[in-house]
C-alpha atoms as a PDB file:
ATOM      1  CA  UNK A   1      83.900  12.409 -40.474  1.00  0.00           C
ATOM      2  CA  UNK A   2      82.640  11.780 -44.040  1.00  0.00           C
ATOM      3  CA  UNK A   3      79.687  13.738 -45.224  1.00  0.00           C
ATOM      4  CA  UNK A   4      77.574  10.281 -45.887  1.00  0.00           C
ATOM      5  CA  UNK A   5      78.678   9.253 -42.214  1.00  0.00           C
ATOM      6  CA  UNK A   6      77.236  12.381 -40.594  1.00  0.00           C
ATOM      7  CA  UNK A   7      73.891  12.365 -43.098  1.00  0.00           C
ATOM      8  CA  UNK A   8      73.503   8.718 -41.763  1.00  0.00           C
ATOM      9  CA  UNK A   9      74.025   9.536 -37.867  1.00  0.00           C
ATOM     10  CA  UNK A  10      71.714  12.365 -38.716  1.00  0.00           C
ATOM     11  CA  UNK A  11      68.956  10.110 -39.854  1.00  0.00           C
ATOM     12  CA  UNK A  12      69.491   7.960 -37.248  1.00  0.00           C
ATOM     13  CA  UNK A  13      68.912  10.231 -35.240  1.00  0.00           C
ATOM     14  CA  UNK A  14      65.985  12.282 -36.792  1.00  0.00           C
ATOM     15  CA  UNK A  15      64.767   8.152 -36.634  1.00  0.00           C
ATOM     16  CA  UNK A  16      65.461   7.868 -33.221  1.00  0.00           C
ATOM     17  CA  UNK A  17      63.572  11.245 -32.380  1.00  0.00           C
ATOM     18  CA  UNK A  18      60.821   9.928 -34.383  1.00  0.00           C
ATOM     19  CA  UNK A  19      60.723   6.671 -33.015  1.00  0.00           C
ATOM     20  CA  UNK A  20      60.198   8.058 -29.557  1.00  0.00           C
ATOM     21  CA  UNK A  21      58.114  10.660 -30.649  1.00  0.00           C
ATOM     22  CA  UNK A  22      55.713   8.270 -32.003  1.00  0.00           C
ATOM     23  CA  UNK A  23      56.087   5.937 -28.912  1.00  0.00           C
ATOM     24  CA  UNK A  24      55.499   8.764 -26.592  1.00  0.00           C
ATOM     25  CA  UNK A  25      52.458   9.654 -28.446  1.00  0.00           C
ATOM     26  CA  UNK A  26      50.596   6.386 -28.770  1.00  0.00           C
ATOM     27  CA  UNK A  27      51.642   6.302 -24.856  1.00  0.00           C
ATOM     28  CA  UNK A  28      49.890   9.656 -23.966  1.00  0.00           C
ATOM     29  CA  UNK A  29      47.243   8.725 -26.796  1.00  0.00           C
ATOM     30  CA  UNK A  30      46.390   5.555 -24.769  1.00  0.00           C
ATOM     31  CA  UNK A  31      46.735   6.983 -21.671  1.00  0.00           C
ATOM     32  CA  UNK A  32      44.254   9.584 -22.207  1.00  0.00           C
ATOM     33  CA  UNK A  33      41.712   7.296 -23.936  1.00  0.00           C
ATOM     34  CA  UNK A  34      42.033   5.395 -20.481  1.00  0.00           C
ATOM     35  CA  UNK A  35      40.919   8.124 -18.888  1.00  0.00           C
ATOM     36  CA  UNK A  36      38.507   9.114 -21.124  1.00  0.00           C
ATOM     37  CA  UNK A  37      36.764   5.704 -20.768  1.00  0.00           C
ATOM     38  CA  UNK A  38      37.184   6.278 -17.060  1.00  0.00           C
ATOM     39  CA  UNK A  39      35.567   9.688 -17.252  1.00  0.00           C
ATOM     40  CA  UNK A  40      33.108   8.103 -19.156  1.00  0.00           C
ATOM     41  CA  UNK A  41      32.264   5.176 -16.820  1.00  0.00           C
ATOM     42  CA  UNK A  42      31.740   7.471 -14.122  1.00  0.00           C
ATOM     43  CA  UNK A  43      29.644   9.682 -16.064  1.00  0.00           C
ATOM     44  CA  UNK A  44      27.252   6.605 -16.544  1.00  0.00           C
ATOM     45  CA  UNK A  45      27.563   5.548 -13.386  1.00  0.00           C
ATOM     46  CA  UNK A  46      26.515   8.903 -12.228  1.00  0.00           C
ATOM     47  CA  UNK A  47      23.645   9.139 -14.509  1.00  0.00           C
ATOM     48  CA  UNK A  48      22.339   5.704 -13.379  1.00  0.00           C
ATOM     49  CA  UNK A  49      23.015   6.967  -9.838  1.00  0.00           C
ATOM     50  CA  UNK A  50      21.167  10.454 -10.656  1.00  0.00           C
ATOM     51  CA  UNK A  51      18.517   7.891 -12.201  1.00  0.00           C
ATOM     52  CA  UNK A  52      17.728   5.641  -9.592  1.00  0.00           C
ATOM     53  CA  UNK A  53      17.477   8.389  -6.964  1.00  0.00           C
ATOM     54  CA  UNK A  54      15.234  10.256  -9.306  1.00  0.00           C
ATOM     55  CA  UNK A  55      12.833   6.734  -9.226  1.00  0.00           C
ATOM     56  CA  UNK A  56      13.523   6.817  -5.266  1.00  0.00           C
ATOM     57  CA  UNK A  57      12.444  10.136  -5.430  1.00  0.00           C
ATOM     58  CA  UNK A  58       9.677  10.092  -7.519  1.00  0.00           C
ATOM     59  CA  UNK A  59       8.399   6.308  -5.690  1.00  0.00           C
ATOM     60  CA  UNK A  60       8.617   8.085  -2.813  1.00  0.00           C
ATOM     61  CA  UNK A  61       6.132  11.052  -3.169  1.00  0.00           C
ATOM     62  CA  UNK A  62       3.922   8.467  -5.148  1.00  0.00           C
ATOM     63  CA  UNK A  63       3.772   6.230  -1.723  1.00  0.00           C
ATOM     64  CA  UNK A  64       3.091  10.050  -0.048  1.00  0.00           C
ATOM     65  CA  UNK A  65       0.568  11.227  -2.434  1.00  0.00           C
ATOM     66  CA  UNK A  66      -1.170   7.476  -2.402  1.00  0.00           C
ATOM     67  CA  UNK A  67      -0.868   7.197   1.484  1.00  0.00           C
ATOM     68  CA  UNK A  68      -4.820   8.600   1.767  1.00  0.00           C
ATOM     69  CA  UNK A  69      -6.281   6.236  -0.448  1.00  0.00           C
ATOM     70  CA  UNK A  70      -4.037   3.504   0.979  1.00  0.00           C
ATOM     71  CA  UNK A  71      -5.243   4.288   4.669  1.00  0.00           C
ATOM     72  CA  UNK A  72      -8.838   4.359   2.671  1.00  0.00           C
ATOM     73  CA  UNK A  73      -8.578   0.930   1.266  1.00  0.00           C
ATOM     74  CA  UNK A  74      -6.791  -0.488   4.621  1.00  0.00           C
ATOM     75  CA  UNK A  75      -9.874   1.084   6.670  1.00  0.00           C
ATOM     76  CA  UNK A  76     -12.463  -1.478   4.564  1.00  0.00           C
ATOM     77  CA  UNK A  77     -10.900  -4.444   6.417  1.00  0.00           C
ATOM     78  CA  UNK A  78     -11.205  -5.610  10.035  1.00  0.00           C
ATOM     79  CA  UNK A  79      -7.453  -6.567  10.954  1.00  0.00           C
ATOM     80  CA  UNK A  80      -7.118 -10.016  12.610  1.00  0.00           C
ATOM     81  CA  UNK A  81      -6.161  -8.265  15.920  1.00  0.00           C
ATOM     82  CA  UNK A  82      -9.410  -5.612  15.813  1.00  0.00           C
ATOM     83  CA  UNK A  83     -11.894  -8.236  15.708  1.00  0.00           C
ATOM     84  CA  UNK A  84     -13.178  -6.979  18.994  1.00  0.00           C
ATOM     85  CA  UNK A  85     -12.608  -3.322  18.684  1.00  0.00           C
ATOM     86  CA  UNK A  86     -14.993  -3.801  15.603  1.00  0.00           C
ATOM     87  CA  UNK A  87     -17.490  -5.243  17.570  1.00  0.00           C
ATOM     88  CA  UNK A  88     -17.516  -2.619  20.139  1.00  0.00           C
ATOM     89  CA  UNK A  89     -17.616  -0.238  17.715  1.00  0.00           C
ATOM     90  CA  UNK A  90     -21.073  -1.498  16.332  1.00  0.00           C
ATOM     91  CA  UNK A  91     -22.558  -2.109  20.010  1.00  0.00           C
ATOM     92  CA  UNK A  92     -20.875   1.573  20.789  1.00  0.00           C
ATOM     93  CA  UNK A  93     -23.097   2.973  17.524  1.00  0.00           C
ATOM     94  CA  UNK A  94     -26.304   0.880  18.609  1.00  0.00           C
ATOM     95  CA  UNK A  95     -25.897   2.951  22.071  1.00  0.00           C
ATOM     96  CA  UNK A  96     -25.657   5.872  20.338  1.00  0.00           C
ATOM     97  CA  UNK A  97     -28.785   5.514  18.002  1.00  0.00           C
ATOM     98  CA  UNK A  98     -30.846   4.649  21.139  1.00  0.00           C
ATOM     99  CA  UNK A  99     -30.833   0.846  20.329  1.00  0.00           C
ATOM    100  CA  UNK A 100     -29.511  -2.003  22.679  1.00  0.00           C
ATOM    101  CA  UNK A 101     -27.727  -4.695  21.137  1.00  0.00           C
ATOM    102  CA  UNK A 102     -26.701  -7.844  21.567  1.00  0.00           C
ATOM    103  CA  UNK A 103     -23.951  -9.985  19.516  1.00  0.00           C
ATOM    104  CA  UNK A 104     -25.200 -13.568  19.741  1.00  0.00           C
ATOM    105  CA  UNK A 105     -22.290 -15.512  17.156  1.00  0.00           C
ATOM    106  CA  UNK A 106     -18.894 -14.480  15.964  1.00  0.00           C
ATOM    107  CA  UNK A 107     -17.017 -16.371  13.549  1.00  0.00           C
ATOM    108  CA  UNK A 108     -13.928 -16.049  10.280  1.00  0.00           C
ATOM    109  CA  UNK A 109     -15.286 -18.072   7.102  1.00  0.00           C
ATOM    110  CA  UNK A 110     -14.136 -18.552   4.172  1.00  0.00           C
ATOM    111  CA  UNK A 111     -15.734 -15.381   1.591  1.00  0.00           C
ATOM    112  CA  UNK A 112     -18.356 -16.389  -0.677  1.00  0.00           C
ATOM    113  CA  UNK A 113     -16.368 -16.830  -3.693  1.00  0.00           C
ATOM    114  CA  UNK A 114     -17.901 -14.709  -6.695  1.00  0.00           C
ATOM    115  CA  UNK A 115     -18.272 -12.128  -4.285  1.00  0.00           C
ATOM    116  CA  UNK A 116     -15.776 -11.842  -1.666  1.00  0.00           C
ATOM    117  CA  UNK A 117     -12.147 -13.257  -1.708  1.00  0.00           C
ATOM    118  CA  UNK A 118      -9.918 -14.182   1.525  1.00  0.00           C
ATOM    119  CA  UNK A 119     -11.599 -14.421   4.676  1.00  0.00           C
ATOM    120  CA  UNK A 120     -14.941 -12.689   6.303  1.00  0.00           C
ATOM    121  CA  UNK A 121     -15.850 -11.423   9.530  1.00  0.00           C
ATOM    122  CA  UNK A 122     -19.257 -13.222  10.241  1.00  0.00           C
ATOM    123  CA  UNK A 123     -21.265 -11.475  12.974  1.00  0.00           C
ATOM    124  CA  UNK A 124     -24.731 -11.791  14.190  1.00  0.00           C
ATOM    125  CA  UNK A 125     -26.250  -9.276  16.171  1.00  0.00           C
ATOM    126  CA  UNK A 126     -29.925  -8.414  17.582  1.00  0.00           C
ATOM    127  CA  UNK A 127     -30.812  -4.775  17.688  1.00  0.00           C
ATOM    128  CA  UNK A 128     -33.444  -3.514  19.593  1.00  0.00           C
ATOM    129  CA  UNK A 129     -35.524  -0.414  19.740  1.00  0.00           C
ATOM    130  CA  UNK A 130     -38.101   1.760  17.963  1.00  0.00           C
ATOM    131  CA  UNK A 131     -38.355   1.581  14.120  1.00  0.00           C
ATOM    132  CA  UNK A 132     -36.780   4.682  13.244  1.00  0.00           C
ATOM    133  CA  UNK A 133     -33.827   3.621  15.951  1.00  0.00           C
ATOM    134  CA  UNK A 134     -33.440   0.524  13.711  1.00  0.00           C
ATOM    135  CA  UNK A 135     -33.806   1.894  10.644  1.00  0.00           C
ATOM    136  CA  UNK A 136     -31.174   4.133  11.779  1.00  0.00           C
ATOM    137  CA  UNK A 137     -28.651   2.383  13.532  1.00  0.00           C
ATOM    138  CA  UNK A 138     -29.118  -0.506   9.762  1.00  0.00           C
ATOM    139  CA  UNK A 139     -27.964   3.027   7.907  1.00  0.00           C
ATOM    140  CA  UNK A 140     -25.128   3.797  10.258  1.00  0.00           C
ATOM    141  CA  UNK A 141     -23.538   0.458   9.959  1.00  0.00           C
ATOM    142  CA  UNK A 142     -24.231   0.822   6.177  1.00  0.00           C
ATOM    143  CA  UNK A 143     -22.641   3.948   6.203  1.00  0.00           C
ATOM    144  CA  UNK A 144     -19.501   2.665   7.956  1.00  0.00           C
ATOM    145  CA  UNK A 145     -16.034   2.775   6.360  1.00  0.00           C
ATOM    146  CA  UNK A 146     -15.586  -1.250   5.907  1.00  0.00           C
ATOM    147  CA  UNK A 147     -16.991  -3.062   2.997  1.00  0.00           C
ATOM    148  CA  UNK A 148     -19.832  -4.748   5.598  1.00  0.00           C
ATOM    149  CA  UNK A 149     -22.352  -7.142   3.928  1.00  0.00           C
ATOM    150  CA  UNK A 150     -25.826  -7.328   5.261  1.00  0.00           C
ATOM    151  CA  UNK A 151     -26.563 -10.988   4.804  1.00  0.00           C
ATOM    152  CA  UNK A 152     -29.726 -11.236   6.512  1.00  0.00           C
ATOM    153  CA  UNK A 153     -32.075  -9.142   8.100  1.00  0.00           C
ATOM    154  CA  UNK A 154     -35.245 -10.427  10.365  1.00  0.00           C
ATOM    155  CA  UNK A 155     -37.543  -7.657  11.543  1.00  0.00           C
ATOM    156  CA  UNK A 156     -39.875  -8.159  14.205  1.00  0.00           C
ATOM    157  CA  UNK A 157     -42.523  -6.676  15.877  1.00  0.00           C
ATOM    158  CA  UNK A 158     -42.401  -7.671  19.492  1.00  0.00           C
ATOM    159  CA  UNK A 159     -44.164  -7.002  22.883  1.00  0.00           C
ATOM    160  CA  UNK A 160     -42.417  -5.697  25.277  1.00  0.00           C
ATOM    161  CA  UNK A 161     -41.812  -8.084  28.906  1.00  0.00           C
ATOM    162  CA  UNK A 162     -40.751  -5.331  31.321  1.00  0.00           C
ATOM    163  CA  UNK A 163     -43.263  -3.771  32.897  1.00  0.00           C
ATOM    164  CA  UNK A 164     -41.000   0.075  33.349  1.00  0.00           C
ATOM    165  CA  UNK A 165     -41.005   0.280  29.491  1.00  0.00           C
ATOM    166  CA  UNK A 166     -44.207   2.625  28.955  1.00  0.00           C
ATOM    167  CA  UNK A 167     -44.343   1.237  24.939  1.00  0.00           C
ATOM    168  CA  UNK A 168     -45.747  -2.581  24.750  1.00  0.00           C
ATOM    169  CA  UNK A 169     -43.908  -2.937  21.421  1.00  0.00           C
ATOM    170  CA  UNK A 170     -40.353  -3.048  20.507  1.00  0.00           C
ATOM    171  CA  UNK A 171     -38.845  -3.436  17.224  1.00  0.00           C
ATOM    172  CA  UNK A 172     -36.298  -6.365  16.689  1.00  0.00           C
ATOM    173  CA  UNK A 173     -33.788  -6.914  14.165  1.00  0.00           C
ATOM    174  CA  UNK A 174     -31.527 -10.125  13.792  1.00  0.00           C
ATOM    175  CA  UNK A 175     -28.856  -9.000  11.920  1.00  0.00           C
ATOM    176  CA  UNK A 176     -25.938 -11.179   9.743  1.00  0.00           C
ATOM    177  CA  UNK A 177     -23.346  -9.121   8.721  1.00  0.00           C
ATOM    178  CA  UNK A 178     -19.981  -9.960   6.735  1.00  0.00           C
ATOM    179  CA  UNK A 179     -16.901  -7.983   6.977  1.00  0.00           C
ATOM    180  CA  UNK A 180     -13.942  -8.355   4.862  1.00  0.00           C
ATOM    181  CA  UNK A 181     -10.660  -9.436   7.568  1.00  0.00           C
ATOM    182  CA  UNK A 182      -7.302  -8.311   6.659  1.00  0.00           C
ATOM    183  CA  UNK A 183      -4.906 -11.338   7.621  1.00  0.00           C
END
C-alpha cells in the first residue's frame, strides 16, 4: 500500500475513533445529566416531603398545645344537645347554696346583635332563700365557666305561706339569664 493510502486509512480511522468517542460521550454526558435531573427531582420532592411533614408536625403540637384553651373556649357555650344538663346544673348549684329553684321559661333566640352573635340560651328561673343564699347562688352562676348574661334580676322580699318554715320572710329572685348555644 502507498504511504498516502495508509496516512488516509489512518485518519479515517483516528476519525472514526473520534467520531465515536465524541458520540459515546455526549451519550454518557446526557445520560448522566438525566440522572442528575432525576437525583435532583427527588431531592425536591424529598425536601417538600421533609417540609410538609415538618408543617404536619409542627400543626400538630400547635392543635396539642392549643387543646386547653380550645376546651376553654368550647366550655363558654351550651351545646344544642346539653340544653338540659345546663339546666340541671344551675337547679343542682341552687341546691347546693341552700336555695330552691324553679325554671319557669326556656327558650333559643336570636343574640342581641351588638352584643352577642348566633343563638342564646334564654332561661328564666326563680330562686328562693335567704339573702346571703341569693346573693350567693347570683355569684356562683356568675362565676360559672359559660359566658351567661344576667338580663334581669327582680328581688323580692316575701312572706313566707308554710306554716313549718320558722322565718316569715323569704327572699325571691326572678332571674333572666342568656347563654351563648353552640349549634
Amino acid at each position: 500500500m502507498n504511504k498516502n493510502t495508509k496516512k488516509t486509512g489512518i485518519r479515517l480511522a483516528w476519525l472514526a475513533i473520534t467520531i465515536i468517542a465524541i458520540v459515546l460521550y455526549l451519550i454518557s454526558f446526557w445520560y448522566v445529566k438525566s440522572e442528575f435531573e432525576k437525583a435532583s427531582y427527588a431531592l425536591n420532592s424529598a425536601e417538600i416531603s421533609y417540609e410538609q411533614k415538618d408543617k404536619i408536625q409542627t400543626t400538630a403540637q400547635n392543635v396539642e398545645e392549643l387543646e386547653p384553651q380550645i376546651e376553654k373556649i368550647n366550655s363558654y357555650f351550651v351545646e344544642s344537645d346539653d340544653v338540659v344538663g345546663f339546666i340541671n346544673l344551675l337547679e343542682q348549684k341552687a341546691k347546693g347554696q341552700g336555695t330552691s329553684i324553679e325554671t319557669t321559661d326556656v327558650s333559643i333566640e336570636e343574640a342581641l346583635g351588638d352584643l352577642l352573635y348566633g343563638e342564646v340560651l334564654k332561661i328564666s328561673l326563680t330562686v328562693k332563700g335567704s339573702w346571703n343564699n341569693v346573693m350567693q347562688y347570683l355569684n356562683l352562676v356568675e362565676s360559672l365557666p359559660y359566658d351567661i348574661w344576667i338580663t334581669n334580676t327582680n328581688l323580692a322580699l316575701k312572706r313566707n305561706t308554710d306554716s313549718e318554715n320558722d322565718n316569715l320572710y323569704h327572699w325571691e329572685a326572678d332571674l333572666t339569664l342568656l347563654v351563648l348555644k353552640h349549634n
